[in-house]
PDB file of N, CA and C in Angstrom:
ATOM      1  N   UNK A   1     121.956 115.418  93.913  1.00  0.00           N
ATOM      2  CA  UNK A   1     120.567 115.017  94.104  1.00  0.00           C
ATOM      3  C   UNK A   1     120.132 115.375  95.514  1.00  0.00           C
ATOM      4  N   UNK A   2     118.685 115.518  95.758  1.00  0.00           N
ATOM      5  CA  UNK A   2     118.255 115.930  97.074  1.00  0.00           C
ATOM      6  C   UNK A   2     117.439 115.156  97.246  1.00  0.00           C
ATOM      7  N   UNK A   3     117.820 114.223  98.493  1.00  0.00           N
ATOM      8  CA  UNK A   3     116.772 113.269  99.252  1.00  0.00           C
ATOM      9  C   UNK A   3     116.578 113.713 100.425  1.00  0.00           C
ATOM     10  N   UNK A   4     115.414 113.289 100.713  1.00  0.00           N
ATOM     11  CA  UNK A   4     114.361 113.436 102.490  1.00  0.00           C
ATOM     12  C   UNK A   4     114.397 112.164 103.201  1.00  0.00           C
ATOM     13  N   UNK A   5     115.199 111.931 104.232  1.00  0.00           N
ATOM     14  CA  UNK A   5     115.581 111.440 105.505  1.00  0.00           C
ATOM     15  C   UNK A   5     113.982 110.503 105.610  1.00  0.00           C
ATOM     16  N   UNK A   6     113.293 109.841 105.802  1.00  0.00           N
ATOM     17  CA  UNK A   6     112.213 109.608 106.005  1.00  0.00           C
ATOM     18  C   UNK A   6     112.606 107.933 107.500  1.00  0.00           C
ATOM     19  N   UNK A   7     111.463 107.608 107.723  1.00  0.00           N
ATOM     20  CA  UNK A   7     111.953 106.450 108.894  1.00  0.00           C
ATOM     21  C   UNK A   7     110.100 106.086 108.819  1.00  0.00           C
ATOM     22  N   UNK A   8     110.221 104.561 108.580  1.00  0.00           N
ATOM     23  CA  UNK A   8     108.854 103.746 109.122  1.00  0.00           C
ATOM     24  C   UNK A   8     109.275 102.283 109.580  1.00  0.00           C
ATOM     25  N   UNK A   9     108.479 102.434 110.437  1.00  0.00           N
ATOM     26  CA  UNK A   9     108.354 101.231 111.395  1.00  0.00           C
ATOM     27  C   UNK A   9     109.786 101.335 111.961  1.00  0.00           C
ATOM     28  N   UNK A  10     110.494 102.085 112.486  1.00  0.00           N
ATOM     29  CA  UNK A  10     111.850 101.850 113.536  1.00  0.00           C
ATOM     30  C   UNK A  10     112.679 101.805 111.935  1.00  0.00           C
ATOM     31  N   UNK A  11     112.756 101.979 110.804  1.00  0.00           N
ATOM     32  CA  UNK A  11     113.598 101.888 109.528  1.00  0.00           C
ATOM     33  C   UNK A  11     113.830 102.653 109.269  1.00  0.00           C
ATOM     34  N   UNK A  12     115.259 103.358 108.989  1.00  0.00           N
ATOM     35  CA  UNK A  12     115.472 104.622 108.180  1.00  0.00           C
ATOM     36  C   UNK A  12     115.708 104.473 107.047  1.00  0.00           C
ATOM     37  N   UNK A  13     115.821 105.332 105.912  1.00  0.00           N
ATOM     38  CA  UNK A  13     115.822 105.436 104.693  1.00  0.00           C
ATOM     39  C   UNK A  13     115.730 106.563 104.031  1.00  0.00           C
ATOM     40  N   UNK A  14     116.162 106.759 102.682  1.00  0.00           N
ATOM     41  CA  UNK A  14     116.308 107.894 102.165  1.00  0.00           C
ATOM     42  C   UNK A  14     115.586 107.903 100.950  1.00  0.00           C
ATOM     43  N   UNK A  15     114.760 108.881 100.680  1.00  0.00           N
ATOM     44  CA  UNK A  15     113.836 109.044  99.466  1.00  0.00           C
ATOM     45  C   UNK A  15     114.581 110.172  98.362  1.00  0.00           C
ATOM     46  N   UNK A  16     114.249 110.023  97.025  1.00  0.00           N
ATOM     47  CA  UNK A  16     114.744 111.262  96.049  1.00  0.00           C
ATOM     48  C   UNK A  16     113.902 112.117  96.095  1.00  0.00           C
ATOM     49  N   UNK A  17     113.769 113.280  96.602  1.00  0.00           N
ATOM     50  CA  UNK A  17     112.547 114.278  96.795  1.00  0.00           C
ATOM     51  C   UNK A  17     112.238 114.841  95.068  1.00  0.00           C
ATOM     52  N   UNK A  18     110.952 114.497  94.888  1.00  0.00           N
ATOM     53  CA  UNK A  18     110.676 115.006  93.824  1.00  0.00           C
ATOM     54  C   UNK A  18     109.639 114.447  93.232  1.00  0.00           C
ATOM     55  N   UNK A  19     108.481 114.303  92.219  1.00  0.00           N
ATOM     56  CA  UNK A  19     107.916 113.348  91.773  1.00  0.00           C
ATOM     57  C   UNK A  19     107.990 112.204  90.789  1.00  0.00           C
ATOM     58  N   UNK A  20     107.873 111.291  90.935  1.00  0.00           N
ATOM     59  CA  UNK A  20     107.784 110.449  90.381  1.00  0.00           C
ATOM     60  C   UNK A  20     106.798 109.398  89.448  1.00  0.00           C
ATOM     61  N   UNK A  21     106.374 109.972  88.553  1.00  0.00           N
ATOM     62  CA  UNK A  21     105.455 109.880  87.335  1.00  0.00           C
ATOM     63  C   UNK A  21     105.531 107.975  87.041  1.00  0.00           C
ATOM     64  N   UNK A  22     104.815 107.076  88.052  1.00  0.00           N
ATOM     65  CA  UNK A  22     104.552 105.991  87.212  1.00  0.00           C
ATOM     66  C   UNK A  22     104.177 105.770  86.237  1.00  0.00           C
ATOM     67  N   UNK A  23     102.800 106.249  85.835  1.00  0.00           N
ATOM     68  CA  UNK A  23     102.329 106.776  84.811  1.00  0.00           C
ATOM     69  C   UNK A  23     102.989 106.892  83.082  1.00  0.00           C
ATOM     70  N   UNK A  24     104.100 108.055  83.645  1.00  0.00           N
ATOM     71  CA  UNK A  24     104.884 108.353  82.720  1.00  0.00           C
ATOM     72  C   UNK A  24     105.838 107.108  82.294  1.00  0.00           C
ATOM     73  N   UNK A  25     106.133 106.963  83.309  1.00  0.00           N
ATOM     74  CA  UNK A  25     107.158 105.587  82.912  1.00  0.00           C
ATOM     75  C   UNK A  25     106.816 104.310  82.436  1.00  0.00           C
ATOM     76  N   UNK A  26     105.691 103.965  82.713  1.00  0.00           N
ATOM     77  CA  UNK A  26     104.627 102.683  82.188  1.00  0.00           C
ATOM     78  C   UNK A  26     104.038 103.124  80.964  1.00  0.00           C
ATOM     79  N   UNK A  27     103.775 104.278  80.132  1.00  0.00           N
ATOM     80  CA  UNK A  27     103.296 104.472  79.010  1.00  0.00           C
ATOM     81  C   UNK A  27     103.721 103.864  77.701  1.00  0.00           C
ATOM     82  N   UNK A  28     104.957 103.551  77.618  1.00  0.00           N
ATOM     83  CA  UNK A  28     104.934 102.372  76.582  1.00  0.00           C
ATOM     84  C   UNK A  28     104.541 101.184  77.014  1.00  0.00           C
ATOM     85  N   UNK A  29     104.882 100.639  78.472  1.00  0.00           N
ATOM     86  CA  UNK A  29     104.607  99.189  78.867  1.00  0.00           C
ATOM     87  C   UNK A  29     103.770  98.505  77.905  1.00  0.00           C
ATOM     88  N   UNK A  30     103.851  97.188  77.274  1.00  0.00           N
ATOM     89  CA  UNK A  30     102.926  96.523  77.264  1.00  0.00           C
ATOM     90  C   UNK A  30     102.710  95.296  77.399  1.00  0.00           C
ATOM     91  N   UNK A  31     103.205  94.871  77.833  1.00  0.00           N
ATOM     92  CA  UNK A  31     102.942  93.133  78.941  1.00  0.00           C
ATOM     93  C   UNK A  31     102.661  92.877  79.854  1.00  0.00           C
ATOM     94  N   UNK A  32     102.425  92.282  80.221  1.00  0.00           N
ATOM     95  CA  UNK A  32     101.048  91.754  81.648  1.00  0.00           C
ATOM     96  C   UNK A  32     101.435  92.726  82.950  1.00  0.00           C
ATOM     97  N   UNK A  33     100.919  92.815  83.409  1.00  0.00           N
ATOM     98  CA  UNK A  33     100.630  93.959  84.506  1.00  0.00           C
ATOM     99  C   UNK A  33     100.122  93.259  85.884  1.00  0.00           C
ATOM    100  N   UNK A  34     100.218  93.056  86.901  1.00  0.00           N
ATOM    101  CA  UNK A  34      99.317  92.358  88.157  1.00  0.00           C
ATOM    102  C   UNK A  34      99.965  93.078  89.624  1.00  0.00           C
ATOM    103  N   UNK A  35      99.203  94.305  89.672  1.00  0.00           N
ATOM    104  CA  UNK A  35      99.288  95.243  91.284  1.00  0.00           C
ATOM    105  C   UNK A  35      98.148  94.234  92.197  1.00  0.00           C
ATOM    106  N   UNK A  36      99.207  94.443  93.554  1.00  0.00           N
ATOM    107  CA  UNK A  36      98.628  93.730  94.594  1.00  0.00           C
ATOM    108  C   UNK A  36      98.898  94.881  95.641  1.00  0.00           C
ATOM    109  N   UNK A  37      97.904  95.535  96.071  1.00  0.00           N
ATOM    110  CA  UNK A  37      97.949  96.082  96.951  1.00  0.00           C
ATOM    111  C   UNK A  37      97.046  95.760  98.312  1.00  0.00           C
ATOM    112  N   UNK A  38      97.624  96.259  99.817  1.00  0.00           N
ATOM    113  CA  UNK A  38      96.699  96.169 101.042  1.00  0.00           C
ATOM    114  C   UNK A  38      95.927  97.713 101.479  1.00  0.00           C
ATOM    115  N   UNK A  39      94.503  97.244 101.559  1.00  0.00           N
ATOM    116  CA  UNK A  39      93.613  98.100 102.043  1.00  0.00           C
ATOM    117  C   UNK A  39      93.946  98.866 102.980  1.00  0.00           C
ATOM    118  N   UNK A  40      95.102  98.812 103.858  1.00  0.00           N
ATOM    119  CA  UNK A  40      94.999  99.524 104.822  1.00  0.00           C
ATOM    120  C   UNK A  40      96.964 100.120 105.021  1.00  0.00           C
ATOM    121  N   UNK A  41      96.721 100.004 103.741  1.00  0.00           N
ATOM    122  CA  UNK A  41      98.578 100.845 103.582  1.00  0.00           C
ATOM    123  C   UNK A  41      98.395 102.338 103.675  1.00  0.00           C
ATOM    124  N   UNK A  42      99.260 102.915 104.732  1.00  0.00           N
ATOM    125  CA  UNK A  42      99.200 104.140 104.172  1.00  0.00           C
ATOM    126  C   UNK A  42     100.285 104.585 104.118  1.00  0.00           C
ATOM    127  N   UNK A  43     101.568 104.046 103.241  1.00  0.00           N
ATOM    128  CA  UNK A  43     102.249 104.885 103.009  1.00  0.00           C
ATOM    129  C   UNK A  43     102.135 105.370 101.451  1.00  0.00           C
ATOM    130  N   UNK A  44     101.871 104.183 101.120  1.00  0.00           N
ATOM    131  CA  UNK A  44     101.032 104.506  99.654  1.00  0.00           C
ATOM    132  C   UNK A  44      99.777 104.059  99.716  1.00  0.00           C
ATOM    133  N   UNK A  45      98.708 104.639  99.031  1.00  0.00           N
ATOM    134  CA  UNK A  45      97.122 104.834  99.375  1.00  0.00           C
ATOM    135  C   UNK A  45      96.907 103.812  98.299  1.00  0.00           C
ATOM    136  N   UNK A  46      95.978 103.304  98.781  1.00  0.00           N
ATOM    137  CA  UNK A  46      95.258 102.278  97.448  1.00  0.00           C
ATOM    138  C   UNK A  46      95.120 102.943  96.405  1.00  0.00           C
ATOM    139  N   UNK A  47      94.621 104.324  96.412  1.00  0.00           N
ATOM    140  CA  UNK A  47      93.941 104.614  95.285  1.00  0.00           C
ATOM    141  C   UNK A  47      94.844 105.193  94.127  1.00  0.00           C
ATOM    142  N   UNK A  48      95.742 105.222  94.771  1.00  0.00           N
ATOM    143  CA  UNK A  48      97.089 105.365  94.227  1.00  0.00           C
ATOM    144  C   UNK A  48      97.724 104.836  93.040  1.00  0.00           C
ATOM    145  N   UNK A  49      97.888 103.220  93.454  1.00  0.00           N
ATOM    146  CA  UNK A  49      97.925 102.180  93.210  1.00  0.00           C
ATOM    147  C   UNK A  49      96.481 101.824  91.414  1.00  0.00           C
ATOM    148  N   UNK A  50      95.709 101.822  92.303  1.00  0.00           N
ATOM    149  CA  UNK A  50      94.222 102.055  91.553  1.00  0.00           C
ATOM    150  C   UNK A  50      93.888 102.328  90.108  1.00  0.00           C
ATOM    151  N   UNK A  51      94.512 104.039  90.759  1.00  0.00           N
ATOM    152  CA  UNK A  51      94.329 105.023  89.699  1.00  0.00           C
ATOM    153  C   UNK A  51      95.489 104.838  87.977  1.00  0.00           C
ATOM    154  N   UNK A  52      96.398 104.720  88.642  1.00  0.00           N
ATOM    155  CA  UNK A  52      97.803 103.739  87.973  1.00  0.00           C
ATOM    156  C   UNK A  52      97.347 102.526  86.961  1.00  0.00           C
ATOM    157  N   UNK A  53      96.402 101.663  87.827  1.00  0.00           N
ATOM    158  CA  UNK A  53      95.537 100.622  87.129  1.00  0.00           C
ATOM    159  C   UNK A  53      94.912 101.015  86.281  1.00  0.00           C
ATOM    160  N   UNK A  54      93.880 102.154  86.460  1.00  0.00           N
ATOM    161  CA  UNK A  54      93.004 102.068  85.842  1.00  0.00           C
ATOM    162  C   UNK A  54      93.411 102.856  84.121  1.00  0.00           C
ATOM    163  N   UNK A  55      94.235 103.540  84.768  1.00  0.00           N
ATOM    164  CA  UNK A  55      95.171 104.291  83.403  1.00  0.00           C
ATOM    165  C   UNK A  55      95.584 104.079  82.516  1.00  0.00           C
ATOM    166  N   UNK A  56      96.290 102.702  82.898  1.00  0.00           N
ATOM    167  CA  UNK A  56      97.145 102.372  81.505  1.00  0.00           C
ATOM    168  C   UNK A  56      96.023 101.264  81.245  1.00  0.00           C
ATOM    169  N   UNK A  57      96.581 101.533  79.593  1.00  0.00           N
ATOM    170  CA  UNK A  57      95.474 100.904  78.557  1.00  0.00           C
ATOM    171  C   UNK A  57      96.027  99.496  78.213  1.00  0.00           C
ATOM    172  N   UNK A  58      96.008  98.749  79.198  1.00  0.00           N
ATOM    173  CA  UNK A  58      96.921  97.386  78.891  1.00  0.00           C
ATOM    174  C   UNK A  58      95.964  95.950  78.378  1.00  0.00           C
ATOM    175  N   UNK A  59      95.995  95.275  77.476  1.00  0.00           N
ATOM    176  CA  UNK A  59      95.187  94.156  77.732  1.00  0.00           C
ATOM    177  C   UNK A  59      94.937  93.123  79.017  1.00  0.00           C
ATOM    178  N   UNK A  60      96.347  92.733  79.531  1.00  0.00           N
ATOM    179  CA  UNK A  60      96.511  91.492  80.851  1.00  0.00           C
ATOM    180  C   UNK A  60      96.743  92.446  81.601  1.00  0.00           C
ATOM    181  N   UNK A  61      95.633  92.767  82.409  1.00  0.00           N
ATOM    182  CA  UNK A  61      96.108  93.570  83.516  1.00  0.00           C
ATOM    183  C   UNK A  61      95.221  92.877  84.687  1.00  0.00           C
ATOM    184  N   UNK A  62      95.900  92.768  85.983  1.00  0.00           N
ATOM    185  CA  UNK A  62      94.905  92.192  86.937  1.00  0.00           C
ATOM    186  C   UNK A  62      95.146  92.990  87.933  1.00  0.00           C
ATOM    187  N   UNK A  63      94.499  93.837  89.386  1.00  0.00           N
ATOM    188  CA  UNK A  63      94.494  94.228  90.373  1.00  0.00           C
ATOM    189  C   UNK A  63      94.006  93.639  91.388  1.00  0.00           C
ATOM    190  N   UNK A  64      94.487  93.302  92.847  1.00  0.00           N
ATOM    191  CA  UNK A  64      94.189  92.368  93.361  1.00  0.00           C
ATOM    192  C   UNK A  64      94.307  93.360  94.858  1.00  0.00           C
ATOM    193  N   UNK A  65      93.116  93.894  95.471  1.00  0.00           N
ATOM    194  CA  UNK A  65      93.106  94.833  97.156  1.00  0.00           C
ATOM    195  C   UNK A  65      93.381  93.580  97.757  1.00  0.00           C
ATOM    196  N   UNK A  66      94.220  93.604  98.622  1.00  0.00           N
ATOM    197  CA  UNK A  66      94.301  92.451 100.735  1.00  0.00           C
ATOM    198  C   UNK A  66      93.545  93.460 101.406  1.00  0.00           C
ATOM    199  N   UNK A  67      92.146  92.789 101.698  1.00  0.00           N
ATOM    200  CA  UNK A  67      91.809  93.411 102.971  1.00  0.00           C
ATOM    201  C   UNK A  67      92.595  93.303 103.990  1.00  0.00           C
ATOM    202  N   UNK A  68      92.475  94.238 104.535  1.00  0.00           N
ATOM    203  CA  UNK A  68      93.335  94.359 106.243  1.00  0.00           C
ATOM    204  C   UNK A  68      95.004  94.340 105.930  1.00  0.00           C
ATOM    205  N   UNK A  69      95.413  94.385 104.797  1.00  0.00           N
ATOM    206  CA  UNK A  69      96.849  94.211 104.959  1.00  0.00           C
ATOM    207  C   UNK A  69      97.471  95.729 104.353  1.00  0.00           C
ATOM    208  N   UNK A  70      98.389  95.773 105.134  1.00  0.00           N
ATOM    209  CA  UNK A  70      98.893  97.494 105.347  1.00  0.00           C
ATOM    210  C   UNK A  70     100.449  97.278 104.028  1.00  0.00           C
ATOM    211  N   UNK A  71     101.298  98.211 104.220  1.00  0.00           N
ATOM    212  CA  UNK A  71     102.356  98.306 103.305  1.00  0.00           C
ATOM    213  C   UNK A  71     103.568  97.070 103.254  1.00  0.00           C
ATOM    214  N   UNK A  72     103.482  96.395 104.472  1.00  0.00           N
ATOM    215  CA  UNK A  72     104.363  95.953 104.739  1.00  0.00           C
ATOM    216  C   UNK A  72     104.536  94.518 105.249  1.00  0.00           C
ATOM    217  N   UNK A  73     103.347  94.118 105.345  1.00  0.00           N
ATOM    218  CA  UNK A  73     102.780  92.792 106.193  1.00  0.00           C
ATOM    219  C   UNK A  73     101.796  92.085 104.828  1.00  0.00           C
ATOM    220  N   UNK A  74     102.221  92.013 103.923  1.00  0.00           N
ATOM    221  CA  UNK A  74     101.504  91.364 102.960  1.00  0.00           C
ATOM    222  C   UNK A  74     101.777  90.052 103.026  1.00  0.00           C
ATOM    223  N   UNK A  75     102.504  89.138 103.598  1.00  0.00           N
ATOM    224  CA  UNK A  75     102.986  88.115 103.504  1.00  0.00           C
ATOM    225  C   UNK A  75     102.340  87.336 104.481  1.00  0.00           C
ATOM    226  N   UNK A  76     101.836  88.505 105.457  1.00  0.00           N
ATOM    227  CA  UNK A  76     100.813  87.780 106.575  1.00  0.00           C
ATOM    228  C   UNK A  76      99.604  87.322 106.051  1.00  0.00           C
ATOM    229  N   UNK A  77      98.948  87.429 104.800  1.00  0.00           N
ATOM    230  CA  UNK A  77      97.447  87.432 104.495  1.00  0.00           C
ATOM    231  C   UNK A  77      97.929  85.871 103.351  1.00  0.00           C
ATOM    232  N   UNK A  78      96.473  84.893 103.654  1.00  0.00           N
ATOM    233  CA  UNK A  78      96.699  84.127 102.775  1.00  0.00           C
ATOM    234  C   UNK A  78      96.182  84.438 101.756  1.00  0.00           C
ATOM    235  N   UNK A  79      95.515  85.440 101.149  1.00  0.00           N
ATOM    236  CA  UNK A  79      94.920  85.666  99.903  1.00  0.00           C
ATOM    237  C   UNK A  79      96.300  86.084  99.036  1.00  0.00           C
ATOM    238  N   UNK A  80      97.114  86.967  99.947  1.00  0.00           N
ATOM    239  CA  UNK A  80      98.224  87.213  98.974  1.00  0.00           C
ATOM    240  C   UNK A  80      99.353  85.997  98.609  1.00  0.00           C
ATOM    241  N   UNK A  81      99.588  85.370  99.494  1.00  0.00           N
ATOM    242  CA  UNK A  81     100.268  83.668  99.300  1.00  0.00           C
ATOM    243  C   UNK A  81      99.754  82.424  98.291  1.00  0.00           C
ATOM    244  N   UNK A  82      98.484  82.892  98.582  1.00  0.00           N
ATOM    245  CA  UNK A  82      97.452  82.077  97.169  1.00  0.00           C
ATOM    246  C   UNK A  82      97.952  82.761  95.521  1.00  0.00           C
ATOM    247  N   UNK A  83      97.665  83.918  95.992  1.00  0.00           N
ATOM    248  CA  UNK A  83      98.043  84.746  94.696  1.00  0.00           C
ATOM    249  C   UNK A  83      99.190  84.409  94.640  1.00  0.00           C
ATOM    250  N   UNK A  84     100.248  84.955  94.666  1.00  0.00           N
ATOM    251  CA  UNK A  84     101.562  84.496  94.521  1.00  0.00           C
ATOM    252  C   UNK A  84     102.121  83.272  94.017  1.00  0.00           C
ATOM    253  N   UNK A  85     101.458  81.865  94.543  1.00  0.00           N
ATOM    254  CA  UNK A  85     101.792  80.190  94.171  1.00  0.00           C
ATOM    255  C   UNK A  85     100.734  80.385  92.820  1.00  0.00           C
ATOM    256  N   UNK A  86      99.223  81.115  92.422  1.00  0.00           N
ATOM    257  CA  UNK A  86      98.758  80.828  91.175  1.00  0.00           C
ATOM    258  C   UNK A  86      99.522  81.411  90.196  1.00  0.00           C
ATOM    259  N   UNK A  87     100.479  83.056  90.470  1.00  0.00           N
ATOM    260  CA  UNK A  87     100.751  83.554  89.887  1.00  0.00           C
ATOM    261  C   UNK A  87     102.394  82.621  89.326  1.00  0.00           C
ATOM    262  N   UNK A  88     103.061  82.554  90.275  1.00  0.00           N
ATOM    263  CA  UNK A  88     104.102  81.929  89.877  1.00  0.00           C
ATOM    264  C   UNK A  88     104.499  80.467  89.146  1.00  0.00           C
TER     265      UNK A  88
END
């Protein structure tokens, strides 16, 4: 297999270079669904995320943007902590 060396925030890590079809892999899915993404991630783009949403043809599906919260700091925002205690 061939992975790419990658490093964020002072973290190293290793990725499988190649694509990776959520999409593809969620096409049978069919039980509840709930993406929480932050507005200001960029290692993965909202719309990303979004587009993924808007795709699959699921009945329970919920999407939930954190303003101001980036890839990694979601735990800082209370909208996502709210979510989380209704969800759980």
């Amino acid at each position: 297999m061939d992975y790419e060396k990658l490093e964020y925030n002072g973290t190293r890590f290793y990725k499988k270079k190649g694509k990776y079809d959520n999409l593809d892999h969620l096409k049978d899915y069919d039980g509840q669904l709930f993406i929480i993404h932050g507005s200001f991630d960029r290692m993965i783009l909202p719309e990303v995320s979004r587009n993924l949403f808007d795709a699959l043809d699921l009945e329970d599906k919920k999407y939930l943007l954190i303003e101001g919260a980036g890839h990694d700091n979601l735990w800082s925002f209370s909208d996502f902590i709210r979510t989380l205690g209704d969800v759980l």
